[in-house]
Protein backbone atom coordinates (compact mmCIF):
# COMPACT_ATOMS: atom_id res chain seq x y z
CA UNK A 1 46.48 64.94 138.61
CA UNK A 2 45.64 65.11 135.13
CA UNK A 3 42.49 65.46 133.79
CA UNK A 4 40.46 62.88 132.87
CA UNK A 5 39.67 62.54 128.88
CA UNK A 6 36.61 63.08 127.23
CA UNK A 7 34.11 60.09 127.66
CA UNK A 8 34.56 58.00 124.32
CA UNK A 9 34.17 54.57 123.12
CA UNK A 10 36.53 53.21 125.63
CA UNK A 11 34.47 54.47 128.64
CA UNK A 12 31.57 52.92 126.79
CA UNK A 13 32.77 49.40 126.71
CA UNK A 14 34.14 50.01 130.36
CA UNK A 15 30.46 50.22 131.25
CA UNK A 16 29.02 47.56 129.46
CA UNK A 17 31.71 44.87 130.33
CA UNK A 18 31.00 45.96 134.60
CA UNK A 19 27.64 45.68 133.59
CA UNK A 20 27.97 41.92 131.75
CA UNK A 21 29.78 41.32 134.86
CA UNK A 22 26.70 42.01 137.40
CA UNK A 23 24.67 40.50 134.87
CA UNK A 24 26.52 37.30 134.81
CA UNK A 25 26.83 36.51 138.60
CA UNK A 26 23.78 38.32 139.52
CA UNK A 27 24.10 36.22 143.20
CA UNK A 28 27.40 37.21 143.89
CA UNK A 29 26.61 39.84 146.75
CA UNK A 30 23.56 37.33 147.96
CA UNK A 31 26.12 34.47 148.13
CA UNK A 32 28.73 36.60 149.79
CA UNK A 33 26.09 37.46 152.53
CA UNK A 34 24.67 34.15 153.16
CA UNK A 35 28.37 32.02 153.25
CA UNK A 36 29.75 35.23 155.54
CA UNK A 37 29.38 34.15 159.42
CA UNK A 38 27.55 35.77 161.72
CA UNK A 39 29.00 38.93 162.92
CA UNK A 40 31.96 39.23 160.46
CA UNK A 41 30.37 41.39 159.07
CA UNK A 42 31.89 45.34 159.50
CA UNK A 43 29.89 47.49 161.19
CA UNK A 44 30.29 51.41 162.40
CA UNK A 45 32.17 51.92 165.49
CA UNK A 46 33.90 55.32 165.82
CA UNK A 47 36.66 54.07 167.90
CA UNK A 48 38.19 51.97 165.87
CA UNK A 49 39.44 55.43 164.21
CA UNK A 50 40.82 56.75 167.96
CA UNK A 51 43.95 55.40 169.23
CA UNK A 52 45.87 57.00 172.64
CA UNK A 53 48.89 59.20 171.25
CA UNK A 54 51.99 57.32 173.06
CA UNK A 55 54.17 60.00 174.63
CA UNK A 56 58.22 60.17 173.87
CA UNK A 57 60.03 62.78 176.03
CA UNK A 58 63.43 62.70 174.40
CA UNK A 59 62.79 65.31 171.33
CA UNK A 60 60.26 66.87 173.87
CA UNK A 61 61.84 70.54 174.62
CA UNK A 62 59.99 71.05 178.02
CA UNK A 63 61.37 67.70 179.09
CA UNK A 64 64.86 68.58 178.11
CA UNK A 65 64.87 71.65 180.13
CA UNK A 66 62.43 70.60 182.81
CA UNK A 67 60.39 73.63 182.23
CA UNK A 68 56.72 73.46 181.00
CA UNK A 69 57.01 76.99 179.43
CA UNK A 70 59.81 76.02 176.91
CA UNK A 71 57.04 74.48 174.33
CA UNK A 72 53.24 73.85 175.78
CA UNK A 73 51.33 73.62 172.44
CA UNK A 74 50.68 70.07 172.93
CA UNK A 75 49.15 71.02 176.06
CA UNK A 76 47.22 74.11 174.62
CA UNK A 77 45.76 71.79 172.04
CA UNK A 78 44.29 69.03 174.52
CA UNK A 79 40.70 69.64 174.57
CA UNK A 80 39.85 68.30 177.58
CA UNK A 81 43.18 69.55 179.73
CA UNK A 82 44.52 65.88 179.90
CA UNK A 83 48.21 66.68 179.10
CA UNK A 84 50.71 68.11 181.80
CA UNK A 85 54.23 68.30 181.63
CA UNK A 86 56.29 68.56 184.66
CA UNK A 87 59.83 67.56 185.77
CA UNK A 88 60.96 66.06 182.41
CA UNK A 89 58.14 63.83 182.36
CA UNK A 90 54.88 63.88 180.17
CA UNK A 91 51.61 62.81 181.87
CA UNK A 92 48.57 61.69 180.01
CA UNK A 93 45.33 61.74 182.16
CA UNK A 94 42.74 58.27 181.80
CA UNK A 95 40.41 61.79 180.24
CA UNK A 96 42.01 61.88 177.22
CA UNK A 97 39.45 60.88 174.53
CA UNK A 98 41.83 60.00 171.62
CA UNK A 99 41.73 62.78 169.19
CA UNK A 100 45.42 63.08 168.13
CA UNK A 101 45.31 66.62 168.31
CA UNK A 102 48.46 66.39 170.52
CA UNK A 103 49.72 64.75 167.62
CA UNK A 104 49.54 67.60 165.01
CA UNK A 105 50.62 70.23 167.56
CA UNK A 106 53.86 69.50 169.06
CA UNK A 107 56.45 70.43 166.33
CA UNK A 108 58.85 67.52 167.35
CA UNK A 109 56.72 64.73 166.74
CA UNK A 110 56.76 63.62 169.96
CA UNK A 111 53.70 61.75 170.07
CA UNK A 112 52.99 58.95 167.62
CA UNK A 113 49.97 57.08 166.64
CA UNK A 114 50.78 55.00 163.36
CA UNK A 115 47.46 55.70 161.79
CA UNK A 116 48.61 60.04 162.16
CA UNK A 117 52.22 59.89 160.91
CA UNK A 118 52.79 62.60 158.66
CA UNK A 119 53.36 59.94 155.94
CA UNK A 120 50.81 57.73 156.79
CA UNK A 121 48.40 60.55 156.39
CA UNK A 122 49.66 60.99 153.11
CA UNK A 123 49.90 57.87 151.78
CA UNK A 124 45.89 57.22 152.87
CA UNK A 125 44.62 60.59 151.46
CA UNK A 126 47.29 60.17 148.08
CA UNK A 127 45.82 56.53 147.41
CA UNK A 128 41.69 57.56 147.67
CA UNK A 129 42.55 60.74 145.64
CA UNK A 130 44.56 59.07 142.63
CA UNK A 131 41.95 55.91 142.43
CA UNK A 132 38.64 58.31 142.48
CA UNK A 133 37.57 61.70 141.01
CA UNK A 134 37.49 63.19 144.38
CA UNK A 135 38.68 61.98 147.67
CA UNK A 136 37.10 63.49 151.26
CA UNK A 137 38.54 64.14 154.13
CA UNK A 138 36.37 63.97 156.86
CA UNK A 139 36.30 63.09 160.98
CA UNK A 140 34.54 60.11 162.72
CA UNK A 141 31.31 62.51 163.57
CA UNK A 142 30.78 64.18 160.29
CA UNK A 143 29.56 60.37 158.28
CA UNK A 144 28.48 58.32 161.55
CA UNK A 145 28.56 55.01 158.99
CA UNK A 146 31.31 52.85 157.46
CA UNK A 147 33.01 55.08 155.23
CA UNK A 148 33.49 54.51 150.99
CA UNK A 149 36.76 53.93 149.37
CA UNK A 150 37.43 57.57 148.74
CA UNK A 151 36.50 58.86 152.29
CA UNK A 152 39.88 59.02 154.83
CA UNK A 153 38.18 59.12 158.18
CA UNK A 154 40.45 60.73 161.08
CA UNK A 155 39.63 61.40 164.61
CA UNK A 156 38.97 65.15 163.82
CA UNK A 157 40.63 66.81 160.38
CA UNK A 158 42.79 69.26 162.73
CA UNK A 159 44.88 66.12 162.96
CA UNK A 160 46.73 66.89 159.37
CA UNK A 161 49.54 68.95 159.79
CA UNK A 162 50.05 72.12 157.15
CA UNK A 163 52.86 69.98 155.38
CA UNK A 164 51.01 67.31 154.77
CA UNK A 165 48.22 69.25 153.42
CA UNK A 166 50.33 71.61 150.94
CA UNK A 167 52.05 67.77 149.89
CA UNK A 168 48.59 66.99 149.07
CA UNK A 169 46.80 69.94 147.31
CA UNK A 170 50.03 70.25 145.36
CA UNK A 171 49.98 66.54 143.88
CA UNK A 172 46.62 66.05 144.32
CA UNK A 173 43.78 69.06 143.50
CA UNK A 174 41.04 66.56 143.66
CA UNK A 175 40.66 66.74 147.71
CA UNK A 176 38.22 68.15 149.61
CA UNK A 177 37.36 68.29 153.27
CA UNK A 178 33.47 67.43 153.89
CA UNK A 179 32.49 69.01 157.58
CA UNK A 180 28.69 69.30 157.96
CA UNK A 181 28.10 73.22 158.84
CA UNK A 182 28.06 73.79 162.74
CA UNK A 183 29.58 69.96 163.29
CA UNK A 184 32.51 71.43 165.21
CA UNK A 185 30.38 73.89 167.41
CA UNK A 186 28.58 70.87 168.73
CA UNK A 187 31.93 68.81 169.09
CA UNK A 188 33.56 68.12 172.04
CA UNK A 189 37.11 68.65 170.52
CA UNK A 190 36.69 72.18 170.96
CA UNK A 191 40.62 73.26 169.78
CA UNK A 192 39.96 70.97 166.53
CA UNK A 193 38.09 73.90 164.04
CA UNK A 194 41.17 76.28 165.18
CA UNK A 195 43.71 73.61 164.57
CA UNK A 196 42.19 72.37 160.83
CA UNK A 197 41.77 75.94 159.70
CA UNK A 198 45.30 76.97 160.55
CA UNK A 199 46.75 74.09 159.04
CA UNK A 200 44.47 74.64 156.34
CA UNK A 201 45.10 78.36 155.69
CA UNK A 202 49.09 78.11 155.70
CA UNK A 203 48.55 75.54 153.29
CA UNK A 204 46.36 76.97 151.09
CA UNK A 205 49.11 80.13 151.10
CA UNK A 206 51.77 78.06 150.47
CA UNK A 207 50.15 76.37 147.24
CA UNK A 208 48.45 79.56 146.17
CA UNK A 209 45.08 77.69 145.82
CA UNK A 210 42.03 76.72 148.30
CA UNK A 211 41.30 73.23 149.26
CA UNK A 212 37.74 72.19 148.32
CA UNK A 213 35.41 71.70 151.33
CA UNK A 214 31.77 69.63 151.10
CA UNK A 215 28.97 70.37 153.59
CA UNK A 216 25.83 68.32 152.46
CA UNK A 217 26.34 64.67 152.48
CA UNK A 218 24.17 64.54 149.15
CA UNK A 219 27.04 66.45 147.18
CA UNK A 220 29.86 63.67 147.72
CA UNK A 221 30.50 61.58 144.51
CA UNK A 222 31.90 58.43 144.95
CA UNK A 223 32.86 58.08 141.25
CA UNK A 224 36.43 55.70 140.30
CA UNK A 225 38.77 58.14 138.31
CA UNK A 226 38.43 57.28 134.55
CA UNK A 227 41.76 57.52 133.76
CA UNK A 228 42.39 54.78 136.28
CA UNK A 229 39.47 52.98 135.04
CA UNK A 230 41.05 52.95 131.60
CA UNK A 231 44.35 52.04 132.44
CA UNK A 232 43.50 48.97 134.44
CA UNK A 233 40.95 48.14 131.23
CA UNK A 234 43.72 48.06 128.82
CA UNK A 235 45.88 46.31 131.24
CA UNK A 236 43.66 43.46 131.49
CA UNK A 237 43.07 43.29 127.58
CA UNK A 238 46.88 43.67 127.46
CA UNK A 239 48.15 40.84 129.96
CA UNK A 240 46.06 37.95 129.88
CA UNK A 241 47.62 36.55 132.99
CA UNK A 242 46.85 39.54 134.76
CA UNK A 243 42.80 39.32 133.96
CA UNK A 244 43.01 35.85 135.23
CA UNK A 245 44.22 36.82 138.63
CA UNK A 246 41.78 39.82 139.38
CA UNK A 247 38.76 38.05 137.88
CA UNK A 248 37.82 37.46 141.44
CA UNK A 249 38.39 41.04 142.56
CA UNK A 250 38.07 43.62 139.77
CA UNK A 251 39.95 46.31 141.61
CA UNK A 252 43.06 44.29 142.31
CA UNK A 253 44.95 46.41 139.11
CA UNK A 254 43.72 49.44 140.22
CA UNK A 255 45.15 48.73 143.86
CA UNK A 256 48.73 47.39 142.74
CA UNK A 257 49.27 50.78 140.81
CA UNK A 258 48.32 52.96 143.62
CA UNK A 259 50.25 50.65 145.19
CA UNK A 260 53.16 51.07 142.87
CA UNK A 261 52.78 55.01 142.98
CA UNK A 262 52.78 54.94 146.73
CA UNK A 263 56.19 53.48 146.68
CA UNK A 264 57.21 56.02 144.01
CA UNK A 265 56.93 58.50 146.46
CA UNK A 266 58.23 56.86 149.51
CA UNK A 267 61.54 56.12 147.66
CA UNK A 268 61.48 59.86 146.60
CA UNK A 269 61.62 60.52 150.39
CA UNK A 270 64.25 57.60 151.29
CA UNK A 271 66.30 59.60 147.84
CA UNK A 272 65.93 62.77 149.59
CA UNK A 273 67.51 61.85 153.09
CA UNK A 274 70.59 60.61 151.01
CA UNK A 275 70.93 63.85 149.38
CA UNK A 276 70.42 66.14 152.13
CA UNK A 277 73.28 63.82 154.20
CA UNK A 278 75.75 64.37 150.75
CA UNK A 279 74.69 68.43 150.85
CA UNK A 280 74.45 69.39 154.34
CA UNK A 281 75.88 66.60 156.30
CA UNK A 282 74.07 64.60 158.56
CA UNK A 283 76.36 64.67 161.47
CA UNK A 284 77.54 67.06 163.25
CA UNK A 285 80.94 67.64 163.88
CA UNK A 286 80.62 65.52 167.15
CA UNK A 287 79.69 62.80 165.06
CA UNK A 288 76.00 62.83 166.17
CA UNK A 289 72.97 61.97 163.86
CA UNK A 290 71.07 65.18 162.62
CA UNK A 291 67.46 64.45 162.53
CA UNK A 292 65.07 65.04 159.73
CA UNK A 293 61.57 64.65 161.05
CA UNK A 294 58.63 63.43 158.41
CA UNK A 295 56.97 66.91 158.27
CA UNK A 296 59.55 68.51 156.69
CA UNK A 297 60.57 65.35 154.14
CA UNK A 298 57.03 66.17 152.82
CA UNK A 299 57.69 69.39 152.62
CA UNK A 300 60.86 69.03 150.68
CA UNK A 301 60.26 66.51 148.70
CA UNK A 302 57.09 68.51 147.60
CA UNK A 303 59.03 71.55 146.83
CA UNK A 304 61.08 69.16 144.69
CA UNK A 305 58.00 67.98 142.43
CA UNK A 306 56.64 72.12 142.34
CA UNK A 307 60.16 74.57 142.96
CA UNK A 308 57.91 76.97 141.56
CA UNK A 309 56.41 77.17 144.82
CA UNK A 310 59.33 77.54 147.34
CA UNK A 311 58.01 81.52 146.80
CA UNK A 312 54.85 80.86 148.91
CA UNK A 313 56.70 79.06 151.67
CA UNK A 314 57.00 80.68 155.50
CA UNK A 315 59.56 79.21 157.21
CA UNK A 316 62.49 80.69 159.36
CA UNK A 317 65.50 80.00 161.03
CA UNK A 318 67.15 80.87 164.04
CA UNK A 319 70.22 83.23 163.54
CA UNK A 320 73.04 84.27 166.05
CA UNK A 321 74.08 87.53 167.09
CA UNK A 322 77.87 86.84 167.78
CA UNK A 323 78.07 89.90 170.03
CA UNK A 324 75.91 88.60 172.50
CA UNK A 325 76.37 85.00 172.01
CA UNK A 326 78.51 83.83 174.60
CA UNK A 327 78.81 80.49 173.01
CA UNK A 328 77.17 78.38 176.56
CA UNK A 329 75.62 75.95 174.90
CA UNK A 330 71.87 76.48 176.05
CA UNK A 331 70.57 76.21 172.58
CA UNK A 332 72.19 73.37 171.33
CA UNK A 333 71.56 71.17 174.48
CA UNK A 334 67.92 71.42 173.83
CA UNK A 335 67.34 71.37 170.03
CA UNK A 336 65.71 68.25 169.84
CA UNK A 337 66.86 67.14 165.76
CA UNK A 338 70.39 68.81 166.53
CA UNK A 339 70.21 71.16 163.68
CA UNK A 340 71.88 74.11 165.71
CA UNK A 341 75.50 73.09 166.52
CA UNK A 342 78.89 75.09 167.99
CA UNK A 343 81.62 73.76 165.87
CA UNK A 344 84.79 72.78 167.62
CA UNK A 345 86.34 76.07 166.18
CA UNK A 346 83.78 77.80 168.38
CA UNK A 347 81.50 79.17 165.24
CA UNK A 348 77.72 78.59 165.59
CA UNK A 349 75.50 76.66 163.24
CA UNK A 350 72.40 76.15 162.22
CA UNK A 351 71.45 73.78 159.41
CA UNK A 352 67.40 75.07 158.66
CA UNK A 353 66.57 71.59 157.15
CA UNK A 354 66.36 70.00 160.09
CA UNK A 355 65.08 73.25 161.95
CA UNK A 356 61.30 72.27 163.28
CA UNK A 357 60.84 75.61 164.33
CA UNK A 358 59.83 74.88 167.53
CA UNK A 359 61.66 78.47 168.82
CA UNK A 360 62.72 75.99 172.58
CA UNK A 361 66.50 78.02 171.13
CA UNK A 362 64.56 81.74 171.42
CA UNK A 363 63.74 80.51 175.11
CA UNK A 364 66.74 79.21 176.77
CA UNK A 365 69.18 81.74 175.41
CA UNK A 366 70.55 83.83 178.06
CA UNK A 367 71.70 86.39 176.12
CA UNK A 368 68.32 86.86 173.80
CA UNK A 369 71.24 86.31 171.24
CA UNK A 370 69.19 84.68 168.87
CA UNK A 371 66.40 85.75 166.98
CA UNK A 372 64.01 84.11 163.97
CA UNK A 373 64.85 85.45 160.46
CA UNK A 374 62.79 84.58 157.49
CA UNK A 375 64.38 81.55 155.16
CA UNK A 376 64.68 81.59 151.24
CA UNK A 377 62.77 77.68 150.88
CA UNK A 378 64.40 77.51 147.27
CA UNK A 379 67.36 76.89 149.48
CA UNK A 380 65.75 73.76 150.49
CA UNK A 381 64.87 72.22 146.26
CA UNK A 382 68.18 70.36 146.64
CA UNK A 383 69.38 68.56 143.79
CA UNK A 384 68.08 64.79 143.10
CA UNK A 385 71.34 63.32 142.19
CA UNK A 386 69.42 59.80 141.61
CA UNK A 387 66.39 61.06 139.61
CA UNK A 388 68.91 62.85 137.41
CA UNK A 389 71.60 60.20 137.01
CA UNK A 390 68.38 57.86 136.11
CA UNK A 391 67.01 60.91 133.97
CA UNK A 392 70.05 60.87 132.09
CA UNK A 393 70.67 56.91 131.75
CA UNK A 394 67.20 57.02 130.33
CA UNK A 395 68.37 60.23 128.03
CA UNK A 396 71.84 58.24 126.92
CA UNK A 397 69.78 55.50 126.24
CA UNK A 398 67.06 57.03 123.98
CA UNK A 399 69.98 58.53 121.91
CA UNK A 400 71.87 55.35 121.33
CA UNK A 401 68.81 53.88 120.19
CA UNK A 402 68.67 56.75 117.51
CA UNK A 403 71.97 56.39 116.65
CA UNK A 404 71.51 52.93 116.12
CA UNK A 405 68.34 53.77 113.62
CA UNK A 406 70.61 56.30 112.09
CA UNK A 407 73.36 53.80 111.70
CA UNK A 408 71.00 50.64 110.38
CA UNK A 409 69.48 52.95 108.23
CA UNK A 410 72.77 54.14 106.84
CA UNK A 411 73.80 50.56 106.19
CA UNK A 412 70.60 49.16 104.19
CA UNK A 413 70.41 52.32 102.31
CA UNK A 414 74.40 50.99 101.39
CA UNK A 415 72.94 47.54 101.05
CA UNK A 416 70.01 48.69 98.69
CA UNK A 417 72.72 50.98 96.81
CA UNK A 418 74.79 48.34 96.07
CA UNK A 419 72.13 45.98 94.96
CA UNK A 420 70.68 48.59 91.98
CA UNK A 421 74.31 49.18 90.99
CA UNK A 422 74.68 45.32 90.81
CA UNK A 423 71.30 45.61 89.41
CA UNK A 424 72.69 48.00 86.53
CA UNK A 425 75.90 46.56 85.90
CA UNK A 426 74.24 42.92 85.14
CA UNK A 427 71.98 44.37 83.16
CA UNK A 428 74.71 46.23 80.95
CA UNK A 429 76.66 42.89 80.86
CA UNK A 430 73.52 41.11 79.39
CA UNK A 431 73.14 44.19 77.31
CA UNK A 432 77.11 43.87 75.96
CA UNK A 433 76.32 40.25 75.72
CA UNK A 434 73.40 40.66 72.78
CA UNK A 435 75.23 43.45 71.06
CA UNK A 436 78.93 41.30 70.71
CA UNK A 437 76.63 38.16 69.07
CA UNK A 438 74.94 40.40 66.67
CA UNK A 439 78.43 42.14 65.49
CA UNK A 440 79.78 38.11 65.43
CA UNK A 441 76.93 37.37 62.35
CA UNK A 442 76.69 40.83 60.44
CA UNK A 443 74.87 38.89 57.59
CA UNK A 444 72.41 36.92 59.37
CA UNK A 445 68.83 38.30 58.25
CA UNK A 446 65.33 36.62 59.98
CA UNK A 447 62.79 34.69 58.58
CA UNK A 448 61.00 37.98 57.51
CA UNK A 449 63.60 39.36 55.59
């Protein structure tokens, strides 16, 4: 985000109209109080923050080949051992204790809890971030109260995956994660500290920059970002209509454009799925759906706002040795978005933007065949057809409005020429017109004379 301006005049009125406000309705949070029934009020409760991952087994690779060693990172993640996979089926024990870890692990997205989505996540941490000067990240044990507008509270940070993080840093540099020092060693969530920093680290390499981090509850600002503050102040000056509608609720402006900016970035997303089914097809030649999971939407759609960046990024692809390929099958059966294909002409394909990188390929190839090989990411900045076509509308436009100018101001610089030679020659007529009646009376003297 930009930075904010200088604090001028504007910011000084800002303060003195919020001020006015309180001043005028000085009651306001007393009445509030007093009309709110008993026990409406919110109050702290850490689990409304936890919610049991639900379990799908169809993109899960150990279920797909009915072995638990295909993928187990879900399982290596569970804190408290809750999580077994056996016989195509996933089993979650009553001891799970809700902290979504399985969540962030498994590459597939197998487990979903709307509140961890990859976009969700996103969209919570994007909308604190752009309405304050600095938005926290933090878990359920590091505040232990009801959190403020800029504080995204999450079952444990190790939760975020790293491309929802690098989405974030790269939009937003105003983020930080606030963790108390020693928290985690105290926390029952033992895997969470290894899971945050990873995320955090490849992150952090793939923007180029470190993520800000808060220890001391005294240190957080809670602050509204001044450029927002300014914006919804001239808004309300602006649109009269407006000011009458959010004179009950101040931040109402402020809440419709992050809002509005939310949805700027979820169409970006919706844009991008378009384009990558024009570029790289999203069928395969069997006329099945390719699947392109939210994680790596983020990604691309990030790498679309910052190319510049597709240097840092670490990802790789699986690639076939055809000498030991023996074209079975193995790998395609059990790659869960159907990025790696065998063609009908017997040629095998992998399209790497659907690739999760989840290597279940590596381990049911009988052959060892296959092997990981390091991906240029610039090959995944595809073009936005949409953004360009509207980029260029917007382009065409501007210029006819300039050749319009060009062409008014042609024609009353015609108009303005014509009248001062209309101008002139009416003046020479009246001019012609005193000289022919004194050559009509050569003797005629004045009064004078």
């Amino acid at each position: 985000m930009a930075d904010a301006p200088k604090r001028d005049f504007l910011d000084d009125i800002i303060d003195i109209t919020g001020d006015l406000q309180a001043i005028g309705n000085p009651l306001n949070n007393l009445a509030n109080t007093l009309a709110a029934e008993p026990g409406s009020e919110p109050t702290w409760n850490p689990a409304d923050y936890k919610k049991r991952p639900r379990a799908n087994v169809i993109p899960c690779t150990s279920c797909r080949t009915k072995d638990p060693k295909t993928c187990a990172r879900c399982v290596e993640a569970c804190p408290v051992g809750a999580l077994t996979i056996d016989e195509g089926a996933i089993e979650m024990a009553d001891t799970c204790i809700k902290c979504g870890l399985c969540v962030e692990a498994c590459p597939n997205e197998c487990y979903s809890v709307r509140e961890l989505a990859p976009r969700y996540l996103y969209d919570q941490i994007a909308a604190a971030a752009m309405s304050h000067e600095t938005a926290y990240v933090t878990c359920t044990r590091a505040i232990g109260r009801l959190p403020e507008k800029n504080e995204v509270i999450l079952p444990c940070v190790g939760v975020v995956p790293s491309e929802v993080w690098a989405s974030i840093m790269a939009d937003y540099p105003n983020v930080s994660v606030y963790l108390p020092l020693g928290l985690c060693e105290s926390c029952r969530t033992i895997t969470g500290e290894e899971a945050y920093t990873d995320a955090i680290g490849r992150a952090e390499e793939w923007c180029g920059f470190g993520l800000g981090l808060e220890v001391d509850e005294d240190d957080l600002t809670h602050e509204l970002n001044r450029n927002w503050q300014r914006q919804e102040f001239m808004d309300n000056l602006v649109n009269s209509g407006q000011r009458l509608l959010t004179g009950a609720n101040p931040a109402l402006t402020m809440a419709q454009r992050v809002t509005q900016q939310i949805r700027g970035h979820t169409a970006q997303l919706n844009r991008l799925s378009r384009t990558i089914d024009q570029a790289m097809g999203g069928n395969t030649s069997k006329n099945q759906r390719r699947i392109l999971l939210d994680r790596r939407k983020l990604l691309m759609a990030m790498l679309q706002r910052h190319p510049s960046l597709a240097q840092n990024i670490d990802l790789y692809e699986p690639v076939c040795d055809p000498d030991l390929c023996t074209l079975c099958g193995a790998c395609e059966k059990v790659c869960p978005t159907r990025a790696i294909e065998l063609t009908p002409e017997g040629r095998w394909l992998c399209e790497n933007a659907f690739c999760t990188q989840c290597g279940a390929c590596f381990h049911v190839c009988p052959t060892k065949a296959l092997e990981p090989d390091y991906i240029d990411a610039s090959d995944l900045v595809l073009p936005d057809d949409e953004a360009r076509m509207a980029q260029v509308s917007a382009k065409d436009q501007k210029a006819d409005i300039e050749r319009l100018k060009a062409e008014g101001m042609k024609a009353l610089n015609q108009g303005l020429d014509f009248l001062e030679r209309l101008g002139g020659a009416a003046a020479g007529a009246a001019g012609g017109t005193a000289s022919g009646a004194d050559a009509a009376h050569p003797g005629t003297t004045t009064s004078e004379e």
